[in-house]
C-alpha atoms as a PDB file:
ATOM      1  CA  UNK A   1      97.415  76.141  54.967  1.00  0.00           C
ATOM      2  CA  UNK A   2      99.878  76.993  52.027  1.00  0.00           C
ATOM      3  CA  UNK A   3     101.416  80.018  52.276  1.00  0.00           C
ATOM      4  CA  UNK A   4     100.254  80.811  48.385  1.00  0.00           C
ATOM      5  CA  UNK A   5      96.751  80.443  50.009  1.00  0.00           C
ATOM      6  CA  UNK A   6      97.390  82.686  52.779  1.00  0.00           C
ATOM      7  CA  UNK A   7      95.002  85.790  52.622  1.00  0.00           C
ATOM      8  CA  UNK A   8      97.802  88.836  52.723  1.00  0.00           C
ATOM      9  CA  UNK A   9      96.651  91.963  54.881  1.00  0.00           C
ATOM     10  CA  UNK A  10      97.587  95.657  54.091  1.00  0.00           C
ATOM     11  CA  UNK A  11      96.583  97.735  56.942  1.00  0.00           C
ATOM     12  CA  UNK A  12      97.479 101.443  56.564  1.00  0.00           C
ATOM     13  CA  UNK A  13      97.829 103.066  59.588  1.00  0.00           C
ATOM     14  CA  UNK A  14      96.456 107.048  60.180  1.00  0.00           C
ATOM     15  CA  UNK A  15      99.192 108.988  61.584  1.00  0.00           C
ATOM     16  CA  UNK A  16      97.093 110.829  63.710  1.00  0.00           C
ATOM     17  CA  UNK A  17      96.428 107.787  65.881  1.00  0.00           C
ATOM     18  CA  UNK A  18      99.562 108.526  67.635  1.00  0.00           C
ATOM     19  CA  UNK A  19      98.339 111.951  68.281  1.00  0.00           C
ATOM     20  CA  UNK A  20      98.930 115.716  66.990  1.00  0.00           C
ATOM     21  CA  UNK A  21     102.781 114.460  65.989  1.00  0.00           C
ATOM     22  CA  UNK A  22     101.943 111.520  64.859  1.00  0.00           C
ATOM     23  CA  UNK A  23     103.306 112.237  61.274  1.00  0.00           C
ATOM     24  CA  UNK A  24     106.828 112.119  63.007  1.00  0.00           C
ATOM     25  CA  UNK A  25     106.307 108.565  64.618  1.00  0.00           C
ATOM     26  CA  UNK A  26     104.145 106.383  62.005  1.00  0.00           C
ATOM     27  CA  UNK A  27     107.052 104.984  59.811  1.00  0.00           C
ATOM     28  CA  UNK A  28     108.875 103.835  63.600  1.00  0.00           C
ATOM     29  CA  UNK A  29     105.201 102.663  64.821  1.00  0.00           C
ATOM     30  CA  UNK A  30     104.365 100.688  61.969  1.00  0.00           C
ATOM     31  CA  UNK A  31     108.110  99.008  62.247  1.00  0.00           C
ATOM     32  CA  UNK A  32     107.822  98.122  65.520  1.00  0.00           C
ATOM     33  CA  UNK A  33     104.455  96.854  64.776  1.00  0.00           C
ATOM     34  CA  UNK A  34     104.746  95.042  61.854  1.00  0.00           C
ATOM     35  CA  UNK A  35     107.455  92.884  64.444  1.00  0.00           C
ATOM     36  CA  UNK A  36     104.803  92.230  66.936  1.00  0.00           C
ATOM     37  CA  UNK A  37     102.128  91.629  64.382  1.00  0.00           C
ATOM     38  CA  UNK A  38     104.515  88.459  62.836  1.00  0.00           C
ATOM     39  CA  UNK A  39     103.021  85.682  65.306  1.00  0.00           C
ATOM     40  CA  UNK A  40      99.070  87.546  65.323  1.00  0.00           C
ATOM     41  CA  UNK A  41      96.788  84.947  63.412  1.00  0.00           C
ATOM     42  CA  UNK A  42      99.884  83.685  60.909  1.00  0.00           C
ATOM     43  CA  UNK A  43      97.562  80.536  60.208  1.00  0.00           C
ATOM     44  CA  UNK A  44      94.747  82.569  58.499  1.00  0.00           C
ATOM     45  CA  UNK A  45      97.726  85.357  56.787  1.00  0.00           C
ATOM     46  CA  UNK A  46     100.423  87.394  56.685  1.00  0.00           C
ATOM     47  CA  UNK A  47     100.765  91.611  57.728  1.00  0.00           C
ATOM     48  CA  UNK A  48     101.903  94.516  55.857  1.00  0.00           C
ATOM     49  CA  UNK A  49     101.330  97.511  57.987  1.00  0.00           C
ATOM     50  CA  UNK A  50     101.844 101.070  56.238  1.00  0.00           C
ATOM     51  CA  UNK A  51     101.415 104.495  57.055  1.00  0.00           C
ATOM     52  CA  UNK A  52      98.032 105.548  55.535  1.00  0.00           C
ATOM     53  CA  UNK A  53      99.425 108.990  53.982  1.00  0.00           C
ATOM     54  CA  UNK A  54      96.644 108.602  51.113  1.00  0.00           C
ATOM     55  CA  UNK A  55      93.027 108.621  52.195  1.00  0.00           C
ATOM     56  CA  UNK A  56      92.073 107.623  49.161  1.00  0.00           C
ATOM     57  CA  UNK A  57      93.092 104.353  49.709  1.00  0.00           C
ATOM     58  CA  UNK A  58      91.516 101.693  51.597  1.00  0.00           C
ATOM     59  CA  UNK A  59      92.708 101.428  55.739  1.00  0.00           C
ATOM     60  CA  UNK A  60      92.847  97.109  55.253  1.00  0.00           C
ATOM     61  CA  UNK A  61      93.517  95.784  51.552  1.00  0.00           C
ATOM     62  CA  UNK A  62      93.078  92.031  51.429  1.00  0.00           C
ATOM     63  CA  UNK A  63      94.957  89.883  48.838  1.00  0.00           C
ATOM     64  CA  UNK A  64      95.918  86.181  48.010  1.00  0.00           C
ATOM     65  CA  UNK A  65      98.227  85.141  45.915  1.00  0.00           C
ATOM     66  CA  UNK A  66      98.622  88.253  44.516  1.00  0.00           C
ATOM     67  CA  UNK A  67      95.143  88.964  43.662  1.00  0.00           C
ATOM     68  CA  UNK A  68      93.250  91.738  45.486  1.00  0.00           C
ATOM     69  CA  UNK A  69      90.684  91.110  46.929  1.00  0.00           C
ATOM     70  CA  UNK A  70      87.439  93.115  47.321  1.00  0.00           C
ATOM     71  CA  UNK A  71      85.876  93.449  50.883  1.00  0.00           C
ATOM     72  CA  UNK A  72      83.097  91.058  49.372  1.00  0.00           C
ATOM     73  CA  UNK A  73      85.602  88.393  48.348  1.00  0.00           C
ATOM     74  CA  UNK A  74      87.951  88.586  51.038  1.00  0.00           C
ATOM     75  CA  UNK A  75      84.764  87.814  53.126  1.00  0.00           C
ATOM     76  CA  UNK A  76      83.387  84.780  50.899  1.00  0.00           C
ATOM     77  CA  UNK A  77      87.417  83.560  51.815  1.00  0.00           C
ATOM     78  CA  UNK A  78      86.897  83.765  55.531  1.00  0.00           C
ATOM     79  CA  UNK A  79      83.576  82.041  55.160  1.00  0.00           C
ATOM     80  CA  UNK A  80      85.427  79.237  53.674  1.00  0.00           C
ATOM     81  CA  UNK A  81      88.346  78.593  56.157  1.00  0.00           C
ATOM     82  CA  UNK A  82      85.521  79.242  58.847  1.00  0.00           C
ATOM     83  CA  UNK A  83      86.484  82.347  59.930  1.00  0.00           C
ATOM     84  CA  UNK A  84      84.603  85.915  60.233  1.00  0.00           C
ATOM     85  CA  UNK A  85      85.623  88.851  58.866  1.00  0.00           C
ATOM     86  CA  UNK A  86      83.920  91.063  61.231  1.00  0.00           C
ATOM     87  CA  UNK A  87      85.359  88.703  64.317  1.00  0.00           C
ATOM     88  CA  UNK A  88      89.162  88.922  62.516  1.00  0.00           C
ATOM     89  CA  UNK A  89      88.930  92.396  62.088  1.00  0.00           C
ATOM     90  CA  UNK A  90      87.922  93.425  65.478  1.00  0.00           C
ATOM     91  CA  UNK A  91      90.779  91.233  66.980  1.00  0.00           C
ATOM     92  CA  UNK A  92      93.350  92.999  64.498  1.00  0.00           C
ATOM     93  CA  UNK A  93      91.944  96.986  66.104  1.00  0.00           C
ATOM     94  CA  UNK A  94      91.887  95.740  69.312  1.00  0.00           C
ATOM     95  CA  UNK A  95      95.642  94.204  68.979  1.00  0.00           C
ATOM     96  CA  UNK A  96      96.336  97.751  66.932  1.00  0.00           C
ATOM     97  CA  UNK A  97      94.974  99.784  69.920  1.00  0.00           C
ATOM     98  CA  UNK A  98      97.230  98.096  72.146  1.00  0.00           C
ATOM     99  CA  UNK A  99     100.543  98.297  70.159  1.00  0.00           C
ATOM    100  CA  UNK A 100      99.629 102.165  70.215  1.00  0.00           C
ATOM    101  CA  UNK A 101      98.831 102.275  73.922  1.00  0.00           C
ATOM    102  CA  UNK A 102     102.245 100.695  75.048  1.00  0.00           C
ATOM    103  CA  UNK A 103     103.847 102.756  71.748  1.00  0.00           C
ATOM    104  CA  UNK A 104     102.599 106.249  73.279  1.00  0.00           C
ATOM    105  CA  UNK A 105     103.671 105.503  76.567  1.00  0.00           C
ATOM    106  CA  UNK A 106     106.987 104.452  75.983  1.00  0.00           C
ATOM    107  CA  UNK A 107     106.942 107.893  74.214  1.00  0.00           C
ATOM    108  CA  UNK A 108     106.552 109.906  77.184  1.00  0.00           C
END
């Protein structure tokens, strides 16, 4: 797929996921992160993970070329390259969870 065609995906990340000092450790987590993240499903998009210091603003932003997408349209786009969002999702939390599992223990 083109790379202008790639669906882009902001996910902010909660500081408190990394526990009561988590504030202190987001901007390292989501480095080290973002790193691991660059070979996770690079045929459907690319990553951009954030701290998520504004809860007003949506934890996965979907965009392509550009454009942002809402949650409706970035769905009608996995439809089409035969993908679920639901599925993609789930794989992306369950990757997350793990970068924070081996991130808090190398903490300790």
């Amino acid at each position: 797929m083109a790379e202008d065609r790639k669906i882009a995906v902001l996910c902010r990340i909660e500081p408190g996921c990394l526990g009561p000092d988590g504030r202190d450790h987001i901007e390292a987590f989501c480095s080290l992160a973002q790193k691991a993240m660059q070979h996770f499903d690079v045929d459907v998009g690319t990553w951009l993970l954030t701290p998520r210091y504004d809860k007003t603003l949506d934890e996965m932003q979907y965009s392509v070329a550009n454009k942002l997408l809402s949650r409706t349209q970035a769905s009608k786009y996995f439809n089409l390259i035969g993908r679920d969002i639901a599925v993609f999702e789930e794989r992306f939390e369950n990757k997350l969870a793990s970068l924070i599992s081996l991130y808090l223990a190398r903490k300790h």
